[in-house]
Structure formats: C-alpha cells, structure tokens
Protein backbone atom coordinates (compact mmCIF):
# COMPACT_ATOMS: atom_id res chain seq x y z
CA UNK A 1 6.40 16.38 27.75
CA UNK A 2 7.90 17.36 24.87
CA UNK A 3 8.12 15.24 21.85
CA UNK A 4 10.47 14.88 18.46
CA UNK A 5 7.44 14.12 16.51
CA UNK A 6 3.39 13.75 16.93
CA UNK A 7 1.60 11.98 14.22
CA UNK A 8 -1.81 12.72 13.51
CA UNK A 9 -4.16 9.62 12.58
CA UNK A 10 -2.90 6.04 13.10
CA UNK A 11 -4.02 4.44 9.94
CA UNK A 12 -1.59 2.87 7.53
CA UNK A 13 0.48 6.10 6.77
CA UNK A 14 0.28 6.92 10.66
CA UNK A 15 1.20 3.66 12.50
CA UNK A 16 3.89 3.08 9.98
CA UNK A 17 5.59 6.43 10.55
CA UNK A 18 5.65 6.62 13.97
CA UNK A 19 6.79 3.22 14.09
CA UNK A 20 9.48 4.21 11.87
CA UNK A 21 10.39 7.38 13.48
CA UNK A 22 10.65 5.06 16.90
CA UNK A 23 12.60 3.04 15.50
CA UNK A 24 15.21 6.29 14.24
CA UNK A 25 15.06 7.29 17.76
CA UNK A 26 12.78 9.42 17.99
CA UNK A 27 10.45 10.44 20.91
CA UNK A 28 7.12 9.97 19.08
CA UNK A 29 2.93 10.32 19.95
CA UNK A 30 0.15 9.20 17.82
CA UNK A 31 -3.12 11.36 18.31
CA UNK A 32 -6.09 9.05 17.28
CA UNK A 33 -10.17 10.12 17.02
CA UNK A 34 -11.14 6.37 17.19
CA UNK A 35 -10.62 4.27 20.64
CA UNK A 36 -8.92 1.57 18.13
CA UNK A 37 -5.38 2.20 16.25
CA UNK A 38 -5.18 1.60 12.34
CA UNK A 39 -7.61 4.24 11.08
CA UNK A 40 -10.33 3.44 8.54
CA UNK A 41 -8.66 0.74 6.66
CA UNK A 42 -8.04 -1.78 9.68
CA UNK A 43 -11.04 -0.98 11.41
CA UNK A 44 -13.68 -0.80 8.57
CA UNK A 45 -11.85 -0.51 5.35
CA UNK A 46 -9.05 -2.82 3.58
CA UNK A 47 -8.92 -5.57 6.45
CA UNK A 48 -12.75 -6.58 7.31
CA UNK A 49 -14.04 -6.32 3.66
CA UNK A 50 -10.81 -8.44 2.41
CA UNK A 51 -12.41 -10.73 5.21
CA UNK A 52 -15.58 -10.57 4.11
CA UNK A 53 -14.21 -11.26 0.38
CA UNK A 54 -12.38 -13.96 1.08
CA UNK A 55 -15.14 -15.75 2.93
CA UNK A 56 -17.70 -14.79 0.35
CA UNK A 57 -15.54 -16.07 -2.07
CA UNK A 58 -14.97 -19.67 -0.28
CA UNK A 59 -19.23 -20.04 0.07
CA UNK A 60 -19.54 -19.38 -4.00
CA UNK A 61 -16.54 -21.72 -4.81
CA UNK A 62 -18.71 -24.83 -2.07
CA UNK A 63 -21.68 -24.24 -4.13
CA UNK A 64 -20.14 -24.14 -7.83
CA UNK A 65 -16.66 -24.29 -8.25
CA UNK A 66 -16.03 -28.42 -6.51
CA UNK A 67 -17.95 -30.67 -8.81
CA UNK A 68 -15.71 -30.00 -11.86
CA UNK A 69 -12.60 -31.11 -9.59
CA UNK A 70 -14.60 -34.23 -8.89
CA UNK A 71 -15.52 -33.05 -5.08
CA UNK A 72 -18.76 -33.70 -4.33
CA UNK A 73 -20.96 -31.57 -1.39
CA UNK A 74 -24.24 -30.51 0.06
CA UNK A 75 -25.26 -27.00 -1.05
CA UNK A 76 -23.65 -24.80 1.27
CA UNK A 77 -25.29 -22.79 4.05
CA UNK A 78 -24.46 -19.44 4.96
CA UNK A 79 -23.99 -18.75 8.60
CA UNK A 80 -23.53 -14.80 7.91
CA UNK A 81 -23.28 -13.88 11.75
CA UNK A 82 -20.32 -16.78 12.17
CA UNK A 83 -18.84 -15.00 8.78
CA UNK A 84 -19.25 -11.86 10.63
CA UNK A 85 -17.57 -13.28 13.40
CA UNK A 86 -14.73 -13.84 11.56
CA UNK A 87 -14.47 -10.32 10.01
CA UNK A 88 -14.80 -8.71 13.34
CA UNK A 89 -12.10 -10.98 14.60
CA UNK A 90 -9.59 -10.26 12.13
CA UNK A 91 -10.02 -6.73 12.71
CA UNK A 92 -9.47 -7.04 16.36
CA UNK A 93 -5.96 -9.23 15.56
CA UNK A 94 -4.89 -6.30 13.39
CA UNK A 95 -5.65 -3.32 15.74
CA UNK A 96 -4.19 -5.15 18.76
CA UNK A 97 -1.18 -6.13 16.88
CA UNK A 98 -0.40 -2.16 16.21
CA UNK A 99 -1.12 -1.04 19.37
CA UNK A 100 1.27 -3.86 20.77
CA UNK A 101 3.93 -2.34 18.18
CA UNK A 102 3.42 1.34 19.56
CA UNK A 103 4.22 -0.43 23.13
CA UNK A 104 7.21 -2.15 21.86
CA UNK A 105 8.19 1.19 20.27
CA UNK A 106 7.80 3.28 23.36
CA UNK A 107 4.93 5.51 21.60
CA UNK A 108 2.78 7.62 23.50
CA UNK A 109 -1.02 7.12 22.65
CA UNK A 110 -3.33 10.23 22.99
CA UNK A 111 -7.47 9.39 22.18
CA UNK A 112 -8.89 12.39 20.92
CA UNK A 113 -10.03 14.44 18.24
CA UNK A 114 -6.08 16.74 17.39
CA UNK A 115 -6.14 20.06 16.06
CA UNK A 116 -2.57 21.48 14.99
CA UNK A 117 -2.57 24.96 16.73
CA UNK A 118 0.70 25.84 15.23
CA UNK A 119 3.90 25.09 14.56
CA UNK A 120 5.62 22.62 16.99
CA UNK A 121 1.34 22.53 18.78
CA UNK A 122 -1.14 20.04 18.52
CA UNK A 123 -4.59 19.55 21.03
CA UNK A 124 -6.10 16.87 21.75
CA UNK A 125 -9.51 16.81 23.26
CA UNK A 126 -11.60 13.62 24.07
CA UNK A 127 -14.50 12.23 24.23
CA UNK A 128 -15.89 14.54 27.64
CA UNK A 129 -14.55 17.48 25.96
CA UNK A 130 -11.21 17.72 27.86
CA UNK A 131 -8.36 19.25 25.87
CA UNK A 132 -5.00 19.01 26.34
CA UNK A 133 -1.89 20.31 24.72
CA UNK A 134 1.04 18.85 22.91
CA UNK A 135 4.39 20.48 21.89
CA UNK A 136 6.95 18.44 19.49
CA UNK A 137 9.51 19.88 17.07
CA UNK A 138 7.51 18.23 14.37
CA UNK A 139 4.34 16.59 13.27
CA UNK A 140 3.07 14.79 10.62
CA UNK A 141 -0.94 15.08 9.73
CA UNK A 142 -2.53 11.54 8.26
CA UNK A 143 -5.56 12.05 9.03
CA UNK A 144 -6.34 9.79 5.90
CA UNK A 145 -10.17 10.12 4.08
CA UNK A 146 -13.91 9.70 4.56
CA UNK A 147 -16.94 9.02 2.34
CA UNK A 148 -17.37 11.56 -0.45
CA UNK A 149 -20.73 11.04 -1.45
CA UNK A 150 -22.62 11.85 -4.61
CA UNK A 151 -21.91 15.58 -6.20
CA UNK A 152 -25.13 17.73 -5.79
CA UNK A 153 -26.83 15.12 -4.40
CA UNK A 154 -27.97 14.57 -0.94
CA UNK A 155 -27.68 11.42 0.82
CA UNK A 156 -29.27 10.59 4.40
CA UNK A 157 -26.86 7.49 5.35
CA UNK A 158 -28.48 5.31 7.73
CA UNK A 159 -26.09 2.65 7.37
CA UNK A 160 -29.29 -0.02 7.21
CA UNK A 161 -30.75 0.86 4.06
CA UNK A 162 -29.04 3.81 2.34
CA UNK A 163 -25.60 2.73 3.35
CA UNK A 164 -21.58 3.73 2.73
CA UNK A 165 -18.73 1.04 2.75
CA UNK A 166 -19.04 1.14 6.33
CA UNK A 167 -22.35 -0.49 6.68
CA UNK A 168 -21.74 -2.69 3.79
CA UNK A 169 -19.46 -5.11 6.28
CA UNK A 170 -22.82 -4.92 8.90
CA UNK A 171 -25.36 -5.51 7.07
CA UNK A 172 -27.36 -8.06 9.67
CA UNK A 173 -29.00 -10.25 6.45
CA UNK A 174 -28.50 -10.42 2.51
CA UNK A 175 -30.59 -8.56 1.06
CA UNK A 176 -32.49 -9.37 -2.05
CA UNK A 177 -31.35 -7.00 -3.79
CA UNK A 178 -28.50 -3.81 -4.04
CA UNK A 179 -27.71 -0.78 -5.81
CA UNK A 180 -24.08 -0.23 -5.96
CA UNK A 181 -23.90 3.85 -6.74
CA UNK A 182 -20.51 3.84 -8.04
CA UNK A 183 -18.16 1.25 -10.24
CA UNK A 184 -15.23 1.63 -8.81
CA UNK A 185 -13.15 -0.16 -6.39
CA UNK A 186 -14.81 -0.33 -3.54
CA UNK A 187 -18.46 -0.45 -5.42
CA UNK A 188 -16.98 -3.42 -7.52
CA UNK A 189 -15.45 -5.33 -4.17
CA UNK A 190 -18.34 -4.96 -1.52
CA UNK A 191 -20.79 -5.48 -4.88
CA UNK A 192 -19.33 -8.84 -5.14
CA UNK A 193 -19.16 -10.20 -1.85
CA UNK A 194 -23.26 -9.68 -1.41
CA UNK A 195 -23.64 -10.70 -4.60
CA UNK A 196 -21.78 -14.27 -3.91
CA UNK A 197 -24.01 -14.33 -0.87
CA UNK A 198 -27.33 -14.11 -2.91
CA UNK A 199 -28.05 -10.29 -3.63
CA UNK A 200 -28.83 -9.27 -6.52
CA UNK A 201 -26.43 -6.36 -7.28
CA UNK A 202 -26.93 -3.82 -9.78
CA UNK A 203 -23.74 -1.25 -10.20
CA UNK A 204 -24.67 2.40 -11.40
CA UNK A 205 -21.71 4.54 -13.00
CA UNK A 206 -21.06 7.61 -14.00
CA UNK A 207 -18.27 7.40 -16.67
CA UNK A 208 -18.54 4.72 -19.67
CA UNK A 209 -16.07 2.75 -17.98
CA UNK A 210 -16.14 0.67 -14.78
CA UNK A 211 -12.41 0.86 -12.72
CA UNK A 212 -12.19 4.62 -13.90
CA UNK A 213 -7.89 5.05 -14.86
CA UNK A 214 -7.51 1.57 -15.26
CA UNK A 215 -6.26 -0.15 -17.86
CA UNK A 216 -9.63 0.34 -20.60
CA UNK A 217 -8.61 -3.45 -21.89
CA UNK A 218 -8.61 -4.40 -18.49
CA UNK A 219 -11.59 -3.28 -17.42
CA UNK A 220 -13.58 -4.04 -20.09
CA UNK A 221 -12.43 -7.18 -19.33
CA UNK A 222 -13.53 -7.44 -15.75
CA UNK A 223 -16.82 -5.58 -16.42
CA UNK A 224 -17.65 -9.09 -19.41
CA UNK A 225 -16.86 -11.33 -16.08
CA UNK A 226 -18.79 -9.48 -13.61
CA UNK A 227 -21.58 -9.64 -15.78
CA UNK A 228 -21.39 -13.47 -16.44
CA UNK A 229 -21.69 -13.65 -12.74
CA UNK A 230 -24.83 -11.79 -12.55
CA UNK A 231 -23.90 -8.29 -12.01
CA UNK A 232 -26.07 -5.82 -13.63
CA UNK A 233 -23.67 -2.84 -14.81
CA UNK A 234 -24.96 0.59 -16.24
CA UNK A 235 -22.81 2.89 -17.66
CA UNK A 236 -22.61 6.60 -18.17
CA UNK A 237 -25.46 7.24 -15.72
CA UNK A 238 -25.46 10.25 -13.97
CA UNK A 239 -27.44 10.08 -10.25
CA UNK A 240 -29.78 12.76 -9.84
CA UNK A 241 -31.68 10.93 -6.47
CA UNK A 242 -31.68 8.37 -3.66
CA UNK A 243 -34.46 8.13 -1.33
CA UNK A 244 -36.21 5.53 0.68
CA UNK A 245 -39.89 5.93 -0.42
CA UNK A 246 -41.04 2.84 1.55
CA UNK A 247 -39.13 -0.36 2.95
CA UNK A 248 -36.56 -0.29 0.86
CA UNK A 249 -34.67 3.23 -1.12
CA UNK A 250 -34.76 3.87 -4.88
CA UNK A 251 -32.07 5.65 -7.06
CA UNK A 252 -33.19 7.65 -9.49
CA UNK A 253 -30.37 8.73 -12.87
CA UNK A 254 -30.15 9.43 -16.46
CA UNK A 255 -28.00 9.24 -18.97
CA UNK A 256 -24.87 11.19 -19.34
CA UNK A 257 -25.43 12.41 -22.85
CA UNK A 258 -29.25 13.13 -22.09
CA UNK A 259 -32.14 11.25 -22.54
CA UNK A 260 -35.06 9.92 -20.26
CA UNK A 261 -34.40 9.30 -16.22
CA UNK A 262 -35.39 5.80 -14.77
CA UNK A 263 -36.03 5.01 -10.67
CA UNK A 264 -34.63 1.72 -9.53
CA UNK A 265 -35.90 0.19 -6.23
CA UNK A 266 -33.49 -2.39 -4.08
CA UNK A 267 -33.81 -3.43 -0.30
CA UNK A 268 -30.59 -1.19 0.31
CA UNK A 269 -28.22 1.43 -1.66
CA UNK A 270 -24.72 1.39 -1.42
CA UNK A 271 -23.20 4.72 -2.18
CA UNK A 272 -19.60 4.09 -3.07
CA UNK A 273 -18.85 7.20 -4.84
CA UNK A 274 -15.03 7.32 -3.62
CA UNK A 275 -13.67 9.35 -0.92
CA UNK A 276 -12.43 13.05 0.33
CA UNK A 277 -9.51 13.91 2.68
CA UNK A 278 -10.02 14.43 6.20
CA UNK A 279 -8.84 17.50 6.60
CA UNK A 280 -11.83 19.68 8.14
CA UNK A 281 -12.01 20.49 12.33
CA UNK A 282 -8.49 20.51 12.64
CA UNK A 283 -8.35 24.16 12.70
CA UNK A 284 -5.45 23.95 9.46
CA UNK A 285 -6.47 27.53 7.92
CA UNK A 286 -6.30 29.01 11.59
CA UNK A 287 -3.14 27.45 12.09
CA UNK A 288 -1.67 28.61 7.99
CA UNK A 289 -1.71 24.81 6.58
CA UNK A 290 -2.67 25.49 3.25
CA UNK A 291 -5.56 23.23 0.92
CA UNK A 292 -6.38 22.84 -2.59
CA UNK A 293 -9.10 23.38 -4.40
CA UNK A 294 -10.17 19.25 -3.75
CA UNK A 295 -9.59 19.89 0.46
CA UNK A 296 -6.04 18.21 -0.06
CA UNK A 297 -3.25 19.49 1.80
CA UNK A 298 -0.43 21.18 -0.63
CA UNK A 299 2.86 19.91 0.32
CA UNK A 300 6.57 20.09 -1.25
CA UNK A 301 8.37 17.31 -2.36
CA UNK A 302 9.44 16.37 1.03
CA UNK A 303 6.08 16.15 2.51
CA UNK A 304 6.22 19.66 4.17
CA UNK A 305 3.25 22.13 4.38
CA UNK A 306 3.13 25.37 4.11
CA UNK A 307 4.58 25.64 8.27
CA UNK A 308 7.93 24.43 8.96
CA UNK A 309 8.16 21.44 10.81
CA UNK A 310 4.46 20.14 9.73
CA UNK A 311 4.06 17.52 7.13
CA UNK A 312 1.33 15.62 5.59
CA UNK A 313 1.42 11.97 4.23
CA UNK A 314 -1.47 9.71 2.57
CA UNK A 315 -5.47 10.74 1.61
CA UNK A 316 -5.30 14.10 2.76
CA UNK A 317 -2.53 14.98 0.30
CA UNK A 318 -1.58 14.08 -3.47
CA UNK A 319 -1.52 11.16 -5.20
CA UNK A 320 -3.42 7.67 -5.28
CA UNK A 321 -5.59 6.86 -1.93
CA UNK A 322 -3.50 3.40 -1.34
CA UNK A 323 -3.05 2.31 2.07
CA UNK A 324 0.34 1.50 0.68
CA UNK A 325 1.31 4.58 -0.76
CA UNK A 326 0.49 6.27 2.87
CA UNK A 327 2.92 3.23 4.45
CA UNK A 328 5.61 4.28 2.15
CA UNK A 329 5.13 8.24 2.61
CA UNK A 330 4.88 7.61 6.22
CA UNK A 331 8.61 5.60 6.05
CA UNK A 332 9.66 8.39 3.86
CA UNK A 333 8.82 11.63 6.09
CA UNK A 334 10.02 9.43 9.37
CA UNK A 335 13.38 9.31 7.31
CA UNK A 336 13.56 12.75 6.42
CA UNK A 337 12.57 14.31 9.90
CA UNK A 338 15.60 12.18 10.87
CA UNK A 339 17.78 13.79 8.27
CA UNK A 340 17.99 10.60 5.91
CA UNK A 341 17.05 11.07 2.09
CA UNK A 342 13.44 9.65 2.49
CA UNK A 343 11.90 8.66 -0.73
CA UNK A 344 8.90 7.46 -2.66
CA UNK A 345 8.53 5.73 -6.44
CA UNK A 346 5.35 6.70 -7.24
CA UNK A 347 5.95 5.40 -10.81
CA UNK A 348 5.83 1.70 -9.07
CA UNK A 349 2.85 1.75 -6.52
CA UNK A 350 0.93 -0.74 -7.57
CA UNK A 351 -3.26 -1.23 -7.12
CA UNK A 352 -5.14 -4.35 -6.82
CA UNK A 353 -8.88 -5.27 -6.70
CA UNK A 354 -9.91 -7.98 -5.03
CA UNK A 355 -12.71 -8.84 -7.05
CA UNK A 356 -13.05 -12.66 -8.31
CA UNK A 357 -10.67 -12.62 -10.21
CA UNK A 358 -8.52 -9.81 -9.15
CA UNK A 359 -7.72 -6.98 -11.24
CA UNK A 360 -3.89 -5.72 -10.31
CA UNK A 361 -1.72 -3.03 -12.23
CA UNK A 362 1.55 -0.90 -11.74
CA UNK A 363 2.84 1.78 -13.46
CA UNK A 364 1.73 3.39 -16.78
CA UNK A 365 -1.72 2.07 -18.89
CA UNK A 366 -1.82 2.06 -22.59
CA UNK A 367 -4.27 4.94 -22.40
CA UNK A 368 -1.79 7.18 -20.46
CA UNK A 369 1.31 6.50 -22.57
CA UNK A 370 -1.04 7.20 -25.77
CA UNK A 371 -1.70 10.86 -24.10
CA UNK A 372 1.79 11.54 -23.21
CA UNK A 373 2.89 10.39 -26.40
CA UNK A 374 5.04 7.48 -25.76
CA UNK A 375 6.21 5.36 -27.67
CA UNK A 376 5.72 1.74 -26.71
CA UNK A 377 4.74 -1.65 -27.28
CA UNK A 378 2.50 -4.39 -25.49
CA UNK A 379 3.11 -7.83 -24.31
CA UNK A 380 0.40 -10.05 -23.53
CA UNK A 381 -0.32 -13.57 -22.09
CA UNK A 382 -3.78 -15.27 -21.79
CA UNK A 383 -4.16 -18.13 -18.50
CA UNK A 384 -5.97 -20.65 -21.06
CA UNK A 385 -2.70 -21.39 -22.21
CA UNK A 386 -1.06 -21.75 -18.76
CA UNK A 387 -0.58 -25.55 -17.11
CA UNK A 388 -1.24 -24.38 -13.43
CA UNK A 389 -3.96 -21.73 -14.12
CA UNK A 390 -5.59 -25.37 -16.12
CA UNK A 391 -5.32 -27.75 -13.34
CA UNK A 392 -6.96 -25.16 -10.62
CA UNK A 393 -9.66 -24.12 -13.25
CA UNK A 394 -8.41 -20.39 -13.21
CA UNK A 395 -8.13 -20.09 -16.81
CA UNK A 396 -10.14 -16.34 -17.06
CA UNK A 397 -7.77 -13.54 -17.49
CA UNK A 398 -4.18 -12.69 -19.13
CA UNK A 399 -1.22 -10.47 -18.46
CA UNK A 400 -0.15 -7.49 -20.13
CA UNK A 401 3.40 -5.67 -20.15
CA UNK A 402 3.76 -2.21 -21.70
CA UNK A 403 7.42 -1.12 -22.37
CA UNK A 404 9.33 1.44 -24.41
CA UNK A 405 9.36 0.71 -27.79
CA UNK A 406 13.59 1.83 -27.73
CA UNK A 407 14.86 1.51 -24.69
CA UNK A 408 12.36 -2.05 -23.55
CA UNK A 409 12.15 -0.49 -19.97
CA UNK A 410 9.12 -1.66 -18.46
CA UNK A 411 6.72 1.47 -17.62
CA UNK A 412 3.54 -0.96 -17.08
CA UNK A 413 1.96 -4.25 -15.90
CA UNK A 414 -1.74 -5.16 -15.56
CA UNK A 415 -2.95 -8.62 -14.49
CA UNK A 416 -6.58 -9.81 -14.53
CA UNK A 417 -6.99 -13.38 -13.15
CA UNK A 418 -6.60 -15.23 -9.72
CA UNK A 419 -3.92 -14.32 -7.94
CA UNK A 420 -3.55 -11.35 -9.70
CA UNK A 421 -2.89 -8.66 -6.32
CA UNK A 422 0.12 -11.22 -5.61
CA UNK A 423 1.81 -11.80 -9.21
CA UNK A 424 2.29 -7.72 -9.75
CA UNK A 425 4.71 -7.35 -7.32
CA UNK A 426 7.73 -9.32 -9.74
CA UNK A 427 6.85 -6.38 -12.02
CA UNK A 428 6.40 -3.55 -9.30
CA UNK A 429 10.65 -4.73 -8.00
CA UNK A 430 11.26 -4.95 -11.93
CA UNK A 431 10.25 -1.36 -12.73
CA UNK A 432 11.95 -0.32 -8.98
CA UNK A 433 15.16 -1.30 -10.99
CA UNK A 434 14.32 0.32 -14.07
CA UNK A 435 14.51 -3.58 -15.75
CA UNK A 436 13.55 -4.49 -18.78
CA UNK A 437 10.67 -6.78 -20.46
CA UNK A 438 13.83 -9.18 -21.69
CA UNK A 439 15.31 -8.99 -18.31
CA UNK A 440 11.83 -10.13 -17.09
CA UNK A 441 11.45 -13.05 -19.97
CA UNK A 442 15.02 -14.52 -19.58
CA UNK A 443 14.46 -14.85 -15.32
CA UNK A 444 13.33 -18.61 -14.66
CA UNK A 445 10.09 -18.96 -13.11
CA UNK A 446 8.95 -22.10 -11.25
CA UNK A 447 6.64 -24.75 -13.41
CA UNK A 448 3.94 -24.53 -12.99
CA UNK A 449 2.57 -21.89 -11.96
CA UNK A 450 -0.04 -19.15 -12.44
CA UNK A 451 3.22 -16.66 -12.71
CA UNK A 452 4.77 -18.02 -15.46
CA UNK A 453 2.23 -16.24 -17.42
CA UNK A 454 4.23 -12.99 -16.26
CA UNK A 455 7.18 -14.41 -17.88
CA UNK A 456 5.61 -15.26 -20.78
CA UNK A 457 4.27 -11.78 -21.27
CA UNK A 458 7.36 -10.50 -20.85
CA UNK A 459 8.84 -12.60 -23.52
CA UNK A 460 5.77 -11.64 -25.62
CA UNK A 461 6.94 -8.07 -24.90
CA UNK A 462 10.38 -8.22 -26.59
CA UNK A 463 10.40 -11.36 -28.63
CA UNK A 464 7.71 -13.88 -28.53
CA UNK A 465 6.37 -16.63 -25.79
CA UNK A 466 7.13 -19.99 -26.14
CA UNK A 467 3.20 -21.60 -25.11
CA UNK A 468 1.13 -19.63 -27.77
C-alpha cells in the first residue's frame, strides 16, 4: 500500500504529526522501534519522571510542609513500589491513549526498527529480523534523541548502579546516596525527586552555572534553594572518571581552571549529561540525508532535507530538545505536506523545570539581549509580597519581564516559584502577539492569586507595581 506520508518515531513530534496529517486527509503510517507509541518522553522521559516528581513532591510536603498550616500527621512512609505503581500506570494511560488516537485516525502502525532507503522508501524490519518495505510520497524522520554521555569519557551503564535517566525512574530502593553527573534539567529534576525520598544527592557540573542558557539570575537563584534543601552542588568540575570499584561507583573530576582531582563514592551515579539525536542505523548517508557536525539532520526552513519529499522535525534536527517544540514542528510539516503555510515561533517556546519550585522561561534572557546588544529593560516581582503565594506558604521566588527599552515589546519572561511551568504561558500568548509589558500590566488578573505577580512584573516593567 501506498501511503501520502510515513512518519518515523512516534514520540511527541511523531504522534502529533501524523495525527495532524490524518486529520488533513492524509493516508498516514507511523514506523516505531519500541512495542509502545510516544517515544522516549511518554514511555521513560517527560511523563513517568513528572510522576515520580509529583509524588516525591507530595511525601516531602506530609513530612514538612503541614504543621505550619496547622495540619497535624504521622511521619510519612514511603511505599516506593506503590509510587512506582503509579508512575508505571500513568505511562500506560498515556501510550494507550495515542495508540487509541492513531485508531481513531485511521493510521497504520508498523513495529520495527525504519531505515529511509530513498526518496518516497522506508523499511521496516522487526524484532525476528523480517523487513518489509514502505513507499509514500513523503516522510517525515522524528526519530527524537538518546543519552549523550560524558565527552571522552567512558561509561558502562548498568542502569542499577551507574545509571542514565532511564534507570533513575527504576531504581528498586533509595539509595543513600547519588551523584548527579550533570546540572542541568534532567540532573536537577530526577536529583530532586531521590533526594525528597531520602538520598543524599550531590550534583557535579561542568560550567559555573547550574541550568546552562538560563536566565544567570534565575539560576543562581534555584541553585541558593536547592542547596537549602540539601543538595550538594559543584561547579566548574570537569569529569575525568566513573567506575564502580566495589558496591557502589565513584566519580572522579577536577576543576575546570586546573587544580587537584578528587574521587567521590555514592551507592549509584546518575549520568545526566544531556542528549544526542537519533539519527544513526537508519542508513541517512546511504540514502543522501545530510548531518551536521553534532549528528543533527540539516533541514530548510520548511523542515525539508537534503531529498525531496523527506523532512525532519524535533531532537534530530535544530533547535531546543522540547517535547513541545517537536509537537509544534510536527503540526507545522503535517501543514505544509498538505500545502498550508505551516509555521513555528521559536521566539515563544517556552521551557519549564519541574524542580520544587519550578523554574519556567520564554523568550530572550538578560544575558542574550546583553550579547546581541539590545537595548532593554527588566521588570521584576518577588512572591513575598503576593496574598495567595502567603496563604499557601509559596513565598520563594519572583517574576521577571525583559522588554525593549523603545518599543516595550516583551522579548522575555522567567518565573521561579510554584506554579511557575503554568504561569509562563500568559507571557508565551503575549509575546505570540508581539504585546507589550503595559498591555500585560493593564489586563485584570483574578485576586488572589500566585499570577498576579505576572501582572505586577509587568507593571514593574513599564511603570511601577502597585504591592512593593
């Protein structure tokens, strides 16, 4: 059979696009390695370990954060297999609930690993080795990323002791102690949740900074709160070893500007080092797709490779690896196969970590505007001084607009505080309009509530607030 378009990977950017293309009326197939839909981030990524953080989360608030509200409780006892449970079963509601969607859509499923022979050609061969060939007048690669590891240093994952993100959401008991190699995202999120759970964690980075192209203000920010929770963070350390010289593994790093080496030793080592594209065994050099220098596919501004017909959306391409910015690319290309004027703002994709409290930001930081030589000024807003943030004891944190200093457009927003990954989106539709820090200040907000501190920045911004 013969198909308008065959999408390669079914996480985020995948799903959504054949979904999307369905739903243009197209003829579409997903090719999938896994025997689950929804790629890494439904089936060990974004979904279980926002599971695991929430849960995590609602053991360290039972055991410190009731008395002060006047509830009073037993100390807490963690049942980590029944939290387990509960990770494992929202991942199964997720992955069923896209392959339901590819039934209601009329998409073909093929399990196997694809290789794009071609233009218009993809294989697919299974698990027993069977291959099996697919023609379409397009495809669309989103293949998404994998564990990058540490640069010139080998690391024997045996996702027990020495472990990557993946084995961070199975570990079977908490161990006394971690190593986090790595401070950002995903080091700083699956850091936590052990760490609420009893580890003690200890996070190793490479630059001076944790949250590397975050806001610096920000994340200095985050880094003073981390640490009052009993996160050891050392900075500017470069890796040079991780081994496992008995029960547990040992990392071994020195500084960044020189100096002496020094050997940790934890019960297990989480490498968290960020990610590469999934772009190798797909036979894309045979076939003329062309890579970077970084194993990204180069595309145009339309998502096409360098063969007509063949596009590439998410990780394995430019740009920010956000399950969101795949969704959107994956809308986008679906739109333009179909001869619509597909689209993406990548000037309003915003990022959240879910940390406790969450760190969320769109758009421009102060740092990058400095280096391009903007022009701008800075709006901020602490939660001490808002009423809701008071009454749920949520006080840590503030808001901060950045907009042009002539014009007031809005080219940045950064929230640290609870609630954060859920208050940035009134500034991602804001800058999606091209509005204005006064256009943001004058718009009532409910009282109270934690997002009136967004308003409040934004009057900061271009006049001044009214509660400081």
């Amino acid at each position: 059979m013969a198909y308008d378009l065959i999408v390669i990977g079914s996480g985020p950017g995948g799903y959504v696009c054949a979904i999307k293309a369905a739903q243009l009326g197209m003829k579409v197939a997903v090719v999938e390695k896994r025997s689950t839909y929804g790629g890494t981030c439904l089936n060990v990524g974004c979904i279980p370990s926002k599971a695991l953080l929430h849960a995590s989360e609602m053991f360290h608030h039972a055991a410190h954060g009731l008395d002060a509200l006047g509830v009073e409780v037993a100390s807490p006892k963690l049942n980590l297999q029944k939290m387990l449970a509960h990770k494992d079963a929202t991942v199964k509601a997720n992955v069923d609930g896209v392959s339901f969607l590819f039934k209601k859509n009329k998409i073909d499923g093929f399990q196997g690993m694809g290789k794009v022979l071609g233009q218009g050609k993809v294989s697919v061969t299974n698990d027993k080795g069977e291959e099996q060939v697919l023609e379409a007048k397009n495809i669309v690669i989103a293949t998404g990323s994998d564990v990058a590891g540490i640069p010139d240093v080998e690391v024997a994952f045996d996702e027990k002791v020495i472990i990557s993100s993946t084995g961070a959401l199975e570990l079977e008991k908490v161990p006394a102690s971690m190593i986090v190699v790595g401070g950002g995202v995903i080091g700083l999120e699956l850091g936590s949740v052990w760490a609420r759970l009893g580890a003690k964690v200890t996070v190793v980075e490479f630059l001076d900074t944790i949250l590397g192209g975050m806001d610096g203000e920000v994340a200095k920010q985050l880094q003073r709160m981390l640490t009052k929770q009993g996160i050891d963070i050392k900075l500017g350390a470069k890796v040079t070893g991780v081994a496992k010289p008995g029960s547990g593994a040992s990392v071994t790093f020195e500084p960044v500007k020189g100096g002496e080496s020094t050997t940790l030793e934890a019960d297990v080592v989480l490498v968290a080092t960020g990610r590469k594209p999934c772009t190798e065994n797909m036979g894309l050099a045979k076939a003329g797709v062309v890579l970077d220098s970084r194993g990204r596919i180069e595309i145009d501004n339309h998502f096409q490779t360098s063969i007509a017909g063949v596009y590439a959306i998410g990780d394995v391409v430019r740009g920010p690896m956000l399950a969101h910015k795949a969704e959107d690319e994956g809308v986008a290309v679906a739109e333009i196969i179909a001869g619509q004027a597909g689209h993406v703002n990548y000037d309003a994709i915003p990022g959240v970590v879910y940390t406790q409290p969450e760190v969320a930001s769109v758009g421009k930081t102060e740092e990058e505007l400095k280096a391009a030589g903007v022009a701008y000024k800075v709006g901020k807003f602490p939660f001490t001084a808002n009423g809701r943030a008071r009454a749920m004891l949520q006080t840590d944190g503030f808001v901060k607009i950045l907009a042009d200093k002539e014009t007031d457009r809005v080219l940045g927003g950064h929230i640290i505080g609870f609630g954060a990954g859920e208050m940035i989106h009134e500034i991602a539709v804001l800058m999606e309009f091209g509005g204005s820090s006064e256009d943001l200040g004058r718009t009532c907000h409910a009282h109270p509530t934690m997002s009136e501190a967004v308003k409040e920045a934004a009057l900061s911004t271009f006049f001044k607030p009214i509660h400081m």
